[in-house]
N, C-alpha and C. Protein backbone atom coordinates (compact mmCIF):
# COMPACT_ATOMS: atom_id res chain seq x y z
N UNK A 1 -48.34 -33.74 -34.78
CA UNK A 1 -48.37 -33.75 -33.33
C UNK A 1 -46.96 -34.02 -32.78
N UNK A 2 -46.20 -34.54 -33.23
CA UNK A 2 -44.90 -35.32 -32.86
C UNK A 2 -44.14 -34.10 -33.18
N UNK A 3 -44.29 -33.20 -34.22
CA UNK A 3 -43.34 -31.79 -34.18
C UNK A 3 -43.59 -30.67 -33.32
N UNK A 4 -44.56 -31.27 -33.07
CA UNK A 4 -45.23 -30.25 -31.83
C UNK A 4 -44.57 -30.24 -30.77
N UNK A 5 -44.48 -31.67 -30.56
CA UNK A 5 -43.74 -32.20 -28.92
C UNK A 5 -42.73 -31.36 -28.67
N UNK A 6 -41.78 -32.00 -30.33
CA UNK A 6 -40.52 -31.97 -29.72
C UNK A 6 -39.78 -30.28 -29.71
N UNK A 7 -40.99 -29.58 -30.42
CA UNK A 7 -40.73 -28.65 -30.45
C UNK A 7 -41.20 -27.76 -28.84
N UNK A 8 -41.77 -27.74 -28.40
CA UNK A 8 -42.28 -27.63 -26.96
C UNK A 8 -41.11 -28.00 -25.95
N UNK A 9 -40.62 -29.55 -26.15
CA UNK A 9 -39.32 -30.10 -25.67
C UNK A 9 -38.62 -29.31 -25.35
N UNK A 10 -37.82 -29.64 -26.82
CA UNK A 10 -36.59 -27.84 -27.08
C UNK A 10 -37.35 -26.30 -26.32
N UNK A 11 -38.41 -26.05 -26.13
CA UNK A 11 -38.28 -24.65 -25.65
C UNK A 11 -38.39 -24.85 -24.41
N UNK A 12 -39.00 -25.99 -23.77
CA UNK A 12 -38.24 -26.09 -22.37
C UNK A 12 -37.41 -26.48 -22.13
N UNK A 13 -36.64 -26.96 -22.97
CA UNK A 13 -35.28 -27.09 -22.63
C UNK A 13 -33.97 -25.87 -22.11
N UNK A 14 -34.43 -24.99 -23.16
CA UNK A 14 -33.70 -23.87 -23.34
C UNK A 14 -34.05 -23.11 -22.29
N UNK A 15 -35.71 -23.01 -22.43
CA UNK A 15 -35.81 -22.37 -20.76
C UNK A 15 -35.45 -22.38 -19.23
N UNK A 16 -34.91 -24.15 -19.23
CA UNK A 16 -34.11 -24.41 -18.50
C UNK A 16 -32.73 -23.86 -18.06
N UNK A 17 -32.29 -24.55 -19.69
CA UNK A 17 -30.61 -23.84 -19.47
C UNK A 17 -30.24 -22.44 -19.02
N UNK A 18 -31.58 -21.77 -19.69
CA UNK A 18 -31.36 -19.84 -19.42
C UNK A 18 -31.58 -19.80 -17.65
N UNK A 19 -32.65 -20.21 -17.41
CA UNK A 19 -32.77 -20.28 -15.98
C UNK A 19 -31.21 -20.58 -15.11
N UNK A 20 -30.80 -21.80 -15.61
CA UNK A 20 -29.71 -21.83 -14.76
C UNK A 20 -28.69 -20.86 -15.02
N UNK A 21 -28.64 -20.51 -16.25
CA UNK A 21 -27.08 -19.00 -16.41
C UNK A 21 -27.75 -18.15 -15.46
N UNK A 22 -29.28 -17.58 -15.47
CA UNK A 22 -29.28 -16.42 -14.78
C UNK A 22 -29.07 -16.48 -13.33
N UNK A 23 -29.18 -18.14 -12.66
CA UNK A 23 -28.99 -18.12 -11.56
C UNK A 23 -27.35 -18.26 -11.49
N UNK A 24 -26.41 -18.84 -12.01
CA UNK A 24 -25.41 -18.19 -11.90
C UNK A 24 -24.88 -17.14 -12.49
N UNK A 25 -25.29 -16.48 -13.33
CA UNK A 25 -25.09 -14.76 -13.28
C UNK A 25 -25.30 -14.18 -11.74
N UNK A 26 -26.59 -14.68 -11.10
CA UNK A 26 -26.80 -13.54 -9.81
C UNK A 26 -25.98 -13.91 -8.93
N UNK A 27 -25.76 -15.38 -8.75
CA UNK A 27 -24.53 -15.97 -7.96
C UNK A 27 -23.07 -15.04 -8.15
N UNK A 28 -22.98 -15.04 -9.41
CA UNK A 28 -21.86 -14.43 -9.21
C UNK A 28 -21.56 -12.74 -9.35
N UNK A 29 -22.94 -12.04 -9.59
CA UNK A 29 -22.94 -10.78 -8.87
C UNK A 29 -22.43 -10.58 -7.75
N UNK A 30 -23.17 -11.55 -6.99
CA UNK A 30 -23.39 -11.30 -5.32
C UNK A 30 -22.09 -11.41 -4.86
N UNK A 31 -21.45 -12.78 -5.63
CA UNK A 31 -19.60 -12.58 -5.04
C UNK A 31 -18.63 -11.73 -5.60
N UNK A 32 -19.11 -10.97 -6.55
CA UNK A 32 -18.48 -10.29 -7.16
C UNK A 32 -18.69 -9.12 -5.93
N UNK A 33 -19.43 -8.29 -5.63
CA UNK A 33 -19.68 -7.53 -4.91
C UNK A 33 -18.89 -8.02 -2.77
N UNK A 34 -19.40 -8.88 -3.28
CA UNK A 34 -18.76 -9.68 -1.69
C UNK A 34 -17.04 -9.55 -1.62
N UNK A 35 -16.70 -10.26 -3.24
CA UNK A 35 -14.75 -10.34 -2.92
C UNK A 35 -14.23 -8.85 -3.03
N UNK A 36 -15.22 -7.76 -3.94
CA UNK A 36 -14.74 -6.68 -3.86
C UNK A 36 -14.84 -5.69 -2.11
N UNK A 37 -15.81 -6.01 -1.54
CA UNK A 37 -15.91 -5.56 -0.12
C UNK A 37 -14.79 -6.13 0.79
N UNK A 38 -14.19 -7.27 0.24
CA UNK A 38 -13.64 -7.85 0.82
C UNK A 38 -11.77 -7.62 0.64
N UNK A 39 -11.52 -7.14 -0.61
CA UNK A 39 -10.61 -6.41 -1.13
C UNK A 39 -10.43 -5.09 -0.28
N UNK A 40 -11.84 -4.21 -0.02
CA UNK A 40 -11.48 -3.30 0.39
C UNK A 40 -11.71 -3.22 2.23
N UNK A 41 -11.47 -3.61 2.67
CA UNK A 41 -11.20 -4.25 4.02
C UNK A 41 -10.30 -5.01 4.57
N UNK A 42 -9.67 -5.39 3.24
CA UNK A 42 -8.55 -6.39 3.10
C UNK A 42 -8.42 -7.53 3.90
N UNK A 43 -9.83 -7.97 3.91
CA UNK A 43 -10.09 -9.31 4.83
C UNK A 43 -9.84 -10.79 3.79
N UNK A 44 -8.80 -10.86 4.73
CA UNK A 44 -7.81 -11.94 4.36
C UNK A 44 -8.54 -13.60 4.41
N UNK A 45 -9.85 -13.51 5.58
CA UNK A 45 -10.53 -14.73 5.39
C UNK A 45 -11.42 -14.90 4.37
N UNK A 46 -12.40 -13.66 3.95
CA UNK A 46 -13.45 -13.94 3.21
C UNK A 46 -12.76 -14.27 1.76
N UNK A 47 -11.71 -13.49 1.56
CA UNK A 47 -10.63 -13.77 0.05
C UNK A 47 -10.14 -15.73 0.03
N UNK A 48 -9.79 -15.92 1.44
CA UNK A 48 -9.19 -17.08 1.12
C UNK A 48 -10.04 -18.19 0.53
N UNK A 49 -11.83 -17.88 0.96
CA UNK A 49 -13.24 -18.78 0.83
C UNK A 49 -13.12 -18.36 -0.92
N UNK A 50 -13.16 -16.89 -1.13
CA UNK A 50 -13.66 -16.39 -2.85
C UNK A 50 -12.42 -17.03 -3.89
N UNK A 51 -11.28 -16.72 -3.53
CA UNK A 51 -10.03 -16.85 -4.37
C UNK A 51 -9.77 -18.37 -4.63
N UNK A 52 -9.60 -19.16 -5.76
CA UNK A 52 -8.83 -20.40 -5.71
C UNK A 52 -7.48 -20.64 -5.33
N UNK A 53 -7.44 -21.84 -5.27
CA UNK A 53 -5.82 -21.70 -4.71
C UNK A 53 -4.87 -21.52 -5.67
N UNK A 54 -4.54 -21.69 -6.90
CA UNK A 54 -3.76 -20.80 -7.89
C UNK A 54 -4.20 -19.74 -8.68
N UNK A 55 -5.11 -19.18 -7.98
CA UNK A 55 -5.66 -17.48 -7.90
C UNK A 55 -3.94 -16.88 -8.96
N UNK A 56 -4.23 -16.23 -9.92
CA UNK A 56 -3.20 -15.43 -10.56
C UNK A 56 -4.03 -14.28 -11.51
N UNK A 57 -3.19 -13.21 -11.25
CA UNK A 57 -3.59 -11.82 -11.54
C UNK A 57 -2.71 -11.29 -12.78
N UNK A 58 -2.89 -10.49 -14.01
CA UNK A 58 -2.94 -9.94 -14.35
C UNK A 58 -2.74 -8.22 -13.80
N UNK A 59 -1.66 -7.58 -13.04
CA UNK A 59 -2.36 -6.87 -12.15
C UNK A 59 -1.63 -5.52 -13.06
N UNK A 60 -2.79 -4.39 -12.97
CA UNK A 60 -2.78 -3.25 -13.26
C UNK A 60 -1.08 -2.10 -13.25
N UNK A 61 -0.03 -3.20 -12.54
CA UNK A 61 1.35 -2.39 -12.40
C UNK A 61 1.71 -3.36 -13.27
N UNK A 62 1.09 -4.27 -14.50
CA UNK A 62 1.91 -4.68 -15.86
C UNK A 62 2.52 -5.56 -15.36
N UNK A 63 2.26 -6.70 -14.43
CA UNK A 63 2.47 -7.84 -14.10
C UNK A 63 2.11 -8.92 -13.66
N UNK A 64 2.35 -10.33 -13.69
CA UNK A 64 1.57 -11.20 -13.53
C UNK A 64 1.70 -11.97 -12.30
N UNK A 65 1.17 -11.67 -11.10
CA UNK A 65 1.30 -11.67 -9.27
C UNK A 65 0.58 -13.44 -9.51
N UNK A 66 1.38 -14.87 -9.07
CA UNK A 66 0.72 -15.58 -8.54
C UNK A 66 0.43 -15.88 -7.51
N UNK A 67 -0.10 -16.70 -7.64
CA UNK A 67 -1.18 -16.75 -6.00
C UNK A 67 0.17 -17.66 -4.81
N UNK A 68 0.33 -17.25 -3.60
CA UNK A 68 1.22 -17.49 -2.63
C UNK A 68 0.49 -18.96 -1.85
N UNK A 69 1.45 -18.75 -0.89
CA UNK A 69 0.96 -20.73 0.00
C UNK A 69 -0.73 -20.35 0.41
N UNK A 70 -0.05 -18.75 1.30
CA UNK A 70 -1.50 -18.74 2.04
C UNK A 70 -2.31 -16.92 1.50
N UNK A 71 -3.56 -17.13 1.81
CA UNK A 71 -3.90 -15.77 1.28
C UNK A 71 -3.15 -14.40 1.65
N UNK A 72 -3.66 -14.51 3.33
CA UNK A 72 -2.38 -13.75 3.90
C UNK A 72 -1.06 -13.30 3.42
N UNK A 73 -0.65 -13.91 2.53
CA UNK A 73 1.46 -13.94 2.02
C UNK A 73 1.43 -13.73 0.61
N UNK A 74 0.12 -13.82 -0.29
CA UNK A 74 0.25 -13.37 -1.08
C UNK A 74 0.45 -12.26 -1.67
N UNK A 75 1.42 -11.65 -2.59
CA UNK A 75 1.65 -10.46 -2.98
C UNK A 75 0.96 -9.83 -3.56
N UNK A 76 -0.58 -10.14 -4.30
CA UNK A 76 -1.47 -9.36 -4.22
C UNK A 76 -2.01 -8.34 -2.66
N UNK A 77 -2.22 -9.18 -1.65
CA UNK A 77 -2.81 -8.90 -0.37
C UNK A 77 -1.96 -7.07 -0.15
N UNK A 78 -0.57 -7.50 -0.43
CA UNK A 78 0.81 -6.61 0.15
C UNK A 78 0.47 -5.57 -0.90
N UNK A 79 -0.19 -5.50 -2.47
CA UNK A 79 -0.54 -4.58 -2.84
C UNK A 79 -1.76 -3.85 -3.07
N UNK A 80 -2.79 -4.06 -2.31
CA UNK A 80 -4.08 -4.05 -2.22
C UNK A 80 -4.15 -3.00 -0.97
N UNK A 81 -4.58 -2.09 -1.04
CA UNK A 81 -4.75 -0.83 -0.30
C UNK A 81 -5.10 0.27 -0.44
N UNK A 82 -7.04 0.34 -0.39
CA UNK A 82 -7.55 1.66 -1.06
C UNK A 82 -8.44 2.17 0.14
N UNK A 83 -8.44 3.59 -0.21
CA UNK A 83 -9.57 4.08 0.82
C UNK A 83 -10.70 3.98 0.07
N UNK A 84 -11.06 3.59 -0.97
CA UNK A 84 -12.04 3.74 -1.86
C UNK A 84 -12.16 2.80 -3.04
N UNK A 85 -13.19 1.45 -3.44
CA UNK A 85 -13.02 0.66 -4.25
C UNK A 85 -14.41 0.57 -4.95
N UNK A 86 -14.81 0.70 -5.90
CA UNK A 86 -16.00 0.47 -6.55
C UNK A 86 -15.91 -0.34 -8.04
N UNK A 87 -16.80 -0.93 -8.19
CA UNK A 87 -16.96 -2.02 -9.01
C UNK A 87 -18.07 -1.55 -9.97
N UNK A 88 -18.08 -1.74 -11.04
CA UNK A 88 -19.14 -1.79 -11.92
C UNK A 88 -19.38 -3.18 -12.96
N UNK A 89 -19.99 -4.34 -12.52
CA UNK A 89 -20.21 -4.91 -13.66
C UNK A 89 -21.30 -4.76 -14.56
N UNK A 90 -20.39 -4.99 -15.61
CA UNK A 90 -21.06 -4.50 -17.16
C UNK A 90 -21.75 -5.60 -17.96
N UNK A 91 -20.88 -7.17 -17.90
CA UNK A 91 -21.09 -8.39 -18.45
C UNK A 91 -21.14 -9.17 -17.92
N UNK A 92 -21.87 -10.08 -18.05
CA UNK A 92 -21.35 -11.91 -17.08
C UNK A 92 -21.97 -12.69 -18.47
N UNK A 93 -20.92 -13.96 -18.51
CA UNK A 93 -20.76 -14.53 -19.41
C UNK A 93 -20.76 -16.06 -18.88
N UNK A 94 -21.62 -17.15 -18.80
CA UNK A 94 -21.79 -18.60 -18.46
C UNK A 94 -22.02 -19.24 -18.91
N UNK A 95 -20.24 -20.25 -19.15
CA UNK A 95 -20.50 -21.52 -19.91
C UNK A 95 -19.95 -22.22 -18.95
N UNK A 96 -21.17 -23.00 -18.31
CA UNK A 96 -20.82 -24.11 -18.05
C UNK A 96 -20.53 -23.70 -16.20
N UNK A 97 -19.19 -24.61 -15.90
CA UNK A 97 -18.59 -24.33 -14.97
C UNK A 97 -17.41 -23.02 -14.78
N UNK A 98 -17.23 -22.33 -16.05
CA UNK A 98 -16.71 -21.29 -15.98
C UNK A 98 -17.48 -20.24 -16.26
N UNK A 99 -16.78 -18.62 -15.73
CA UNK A 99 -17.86 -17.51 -15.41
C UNK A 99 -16.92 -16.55 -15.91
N UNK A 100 -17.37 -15.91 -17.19
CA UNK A 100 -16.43 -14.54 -17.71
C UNK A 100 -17.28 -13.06 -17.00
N UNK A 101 -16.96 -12.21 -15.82
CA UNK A 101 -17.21 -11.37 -15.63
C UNK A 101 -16.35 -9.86 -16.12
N UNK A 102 -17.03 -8.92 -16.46
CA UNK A 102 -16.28 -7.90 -17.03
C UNK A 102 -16.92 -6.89 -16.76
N UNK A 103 -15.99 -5.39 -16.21
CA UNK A 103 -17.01 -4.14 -16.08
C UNK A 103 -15.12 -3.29 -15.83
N UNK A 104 -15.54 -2.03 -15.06
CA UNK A 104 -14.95 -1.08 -15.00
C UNK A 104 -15.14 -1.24 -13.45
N UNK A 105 -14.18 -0.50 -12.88
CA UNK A 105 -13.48 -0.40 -11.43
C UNK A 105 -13.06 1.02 -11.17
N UNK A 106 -13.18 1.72 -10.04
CA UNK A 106 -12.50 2.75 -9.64
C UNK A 106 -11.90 2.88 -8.46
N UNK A 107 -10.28 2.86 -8.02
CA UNK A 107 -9.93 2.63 -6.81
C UNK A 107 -9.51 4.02 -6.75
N UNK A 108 -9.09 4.34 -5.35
CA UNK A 108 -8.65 5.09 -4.90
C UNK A 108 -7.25 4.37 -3.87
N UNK A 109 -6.01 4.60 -4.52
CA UNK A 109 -4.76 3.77 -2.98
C UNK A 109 -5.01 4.43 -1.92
N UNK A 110 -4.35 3.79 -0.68
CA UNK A 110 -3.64 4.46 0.36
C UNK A 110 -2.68 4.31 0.77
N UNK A 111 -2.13 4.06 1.86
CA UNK A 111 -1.09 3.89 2.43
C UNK A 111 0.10 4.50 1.72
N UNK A 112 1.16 3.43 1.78
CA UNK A 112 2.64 3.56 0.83
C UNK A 112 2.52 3.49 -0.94
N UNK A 113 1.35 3.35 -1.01
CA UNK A 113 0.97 3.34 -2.54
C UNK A 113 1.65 4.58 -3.26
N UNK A 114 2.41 4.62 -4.41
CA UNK A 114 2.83 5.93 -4.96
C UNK A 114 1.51 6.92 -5.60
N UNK A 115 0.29 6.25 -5.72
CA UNK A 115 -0.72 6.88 -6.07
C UNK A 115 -1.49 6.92 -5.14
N UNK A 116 -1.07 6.90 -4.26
CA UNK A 116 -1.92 7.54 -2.70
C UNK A 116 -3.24 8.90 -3.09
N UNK A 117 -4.20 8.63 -3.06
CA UNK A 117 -4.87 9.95 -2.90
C UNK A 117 -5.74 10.39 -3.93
N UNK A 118 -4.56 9.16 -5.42
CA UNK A 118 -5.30 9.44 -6.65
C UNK A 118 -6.33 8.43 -7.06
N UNK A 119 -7.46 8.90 -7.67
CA UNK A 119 -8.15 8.84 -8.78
C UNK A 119 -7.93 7.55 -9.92
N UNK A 120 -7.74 6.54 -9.78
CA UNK A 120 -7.67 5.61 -10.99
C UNK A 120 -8.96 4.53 -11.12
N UNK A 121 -8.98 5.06 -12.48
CA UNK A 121 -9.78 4.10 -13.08
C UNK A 121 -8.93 2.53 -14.34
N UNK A 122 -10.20 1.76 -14.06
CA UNK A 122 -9.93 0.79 -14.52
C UNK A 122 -10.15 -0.19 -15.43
N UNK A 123 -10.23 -1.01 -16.23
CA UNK A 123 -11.12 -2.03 -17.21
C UNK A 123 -10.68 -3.70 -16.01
N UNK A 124 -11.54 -4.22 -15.98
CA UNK A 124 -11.26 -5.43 -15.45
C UNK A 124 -11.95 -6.60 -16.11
N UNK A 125 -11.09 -8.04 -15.68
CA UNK A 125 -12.14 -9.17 -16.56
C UNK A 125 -11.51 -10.17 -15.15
N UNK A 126 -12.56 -10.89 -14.44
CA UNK A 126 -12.40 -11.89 -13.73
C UNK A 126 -12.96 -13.05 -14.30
N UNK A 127 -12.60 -14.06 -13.77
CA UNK A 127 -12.41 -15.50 -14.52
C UNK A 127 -12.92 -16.24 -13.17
N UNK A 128 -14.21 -17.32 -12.72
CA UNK A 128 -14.54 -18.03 -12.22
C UNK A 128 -14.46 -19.55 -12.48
N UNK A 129 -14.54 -19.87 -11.54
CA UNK A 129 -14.60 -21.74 -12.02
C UNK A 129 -15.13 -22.06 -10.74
N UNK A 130 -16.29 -23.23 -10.96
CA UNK A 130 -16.85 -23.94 -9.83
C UNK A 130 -15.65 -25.10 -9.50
N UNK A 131 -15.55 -25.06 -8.45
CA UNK A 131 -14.57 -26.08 -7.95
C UNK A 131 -15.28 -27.22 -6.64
N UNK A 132 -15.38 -27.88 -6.18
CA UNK A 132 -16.13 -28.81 -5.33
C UNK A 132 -17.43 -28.05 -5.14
N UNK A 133 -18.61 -27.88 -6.02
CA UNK A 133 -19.44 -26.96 -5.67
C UNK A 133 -19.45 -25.58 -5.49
N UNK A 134 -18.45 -25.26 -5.38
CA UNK A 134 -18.62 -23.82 -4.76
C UNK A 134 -18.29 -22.72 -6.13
N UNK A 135 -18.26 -21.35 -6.47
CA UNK A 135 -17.62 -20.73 -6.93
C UNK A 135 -16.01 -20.31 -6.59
N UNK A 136 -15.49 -20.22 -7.09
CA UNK A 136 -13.64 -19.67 -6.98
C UNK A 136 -13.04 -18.35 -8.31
N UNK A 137 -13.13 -17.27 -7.72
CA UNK A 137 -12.07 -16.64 -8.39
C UNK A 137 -10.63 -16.87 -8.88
N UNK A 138 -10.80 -17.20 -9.62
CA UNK A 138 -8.94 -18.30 -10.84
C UNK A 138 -8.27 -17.67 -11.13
N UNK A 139 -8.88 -16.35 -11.87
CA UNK A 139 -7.78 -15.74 -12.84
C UNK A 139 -8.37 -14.05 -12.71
N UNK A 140 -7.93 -12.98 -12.82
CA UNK A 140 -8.07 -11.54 -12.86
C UNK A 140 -6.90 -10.90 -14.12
N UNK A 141 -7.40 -10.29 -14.59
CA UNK A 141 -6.59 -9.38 -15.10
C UNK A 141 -7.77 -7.96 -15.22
N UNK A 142 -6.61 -6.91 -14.89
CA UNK A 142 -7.08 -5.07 -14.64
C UNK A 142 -5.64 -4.65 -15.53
N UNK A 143 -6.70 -3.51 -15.98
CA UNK A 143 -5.26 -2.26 -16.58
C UNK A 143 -5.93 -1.18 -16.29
N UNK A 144 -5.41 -0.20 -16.15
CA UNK A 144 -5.70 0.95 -15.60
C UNK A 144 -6.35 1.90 -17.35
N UNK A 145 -7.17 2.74 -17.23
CA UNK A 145 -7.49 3.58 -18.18
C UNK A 145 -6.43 4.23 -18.44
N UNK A 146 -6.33 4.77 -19.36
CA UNK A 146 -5.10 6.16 -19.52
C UNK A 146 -6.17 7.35 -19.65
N UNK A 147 -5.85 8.41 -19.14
CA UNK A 147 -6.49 9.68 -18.58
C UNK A 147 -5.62 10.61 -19.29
């Protein structure tokens, strides 16, 4: 009877823990989808709520952009400019207070971008951390596919 328990124990236990990854898996769908809308609008408030404050990128032109005083001034913001941004996540990964998300991306630039117009695809891996409760985007790194 006593192996019974504790065996019952353990599977609600576990059922627990899974419960909580999947609720932060969907948690961080939802902002995943949110900071990317928010990328492509280039709204500088909803980024400053998603992004941590030493937010640092990995960024797809083979360099490593850190995060500035304010969202606004950061040199990500100054290179962020698509008529077209789509996201695919593929993985979410939760241990703990940190969140490994990973999928494929397809932007399209605009503006002064030298790839104005084109077609790039992407591999991406974002990096979460709960910080006073909340979720925060920490770390990004993207490289572009070769075509």
């Amino acid at each position: 009877m006593k192996k019974l328990m504790t065996i019952c124990v353990l599977i609600l236990c576990n059922a627990y823990l899974y419960a909580q990854d999947t609720s932060a898996e969907s948690e961080i769908r939802k902002l995943e989808e949110k900071e990317r809308q928010a990328v492509l609008k280039k709204d500088t408030i909803v980024l400053a709520q998603l992004w941590g404050k030493d937010f640092m990128v990995n960024a797809p032109t083979n360099r490593v952009v850190l995060a500035g005083n304010r969202v606004a001034e950061r040199p990500v913001i100054a290179q962020m400019s698509y008529s077209s941004f789509t996201r695919e996540v593929e993985e979410i990964l939760v241990k703990g207070d940190i969140v490994f998300s990973m999928g494929n991306e397809v932007v399209v630039p605009a503006g002064d971008n030298p790839k104005a117009g084109q077609t790039i695809k992407r591999r991406y891996t974002n990096i979460w951390m709960k910080q006073n409760g909340d979720w925060k985007l920490v770390a990004r790194h993207a490289n572009q596919i070769c075509q």
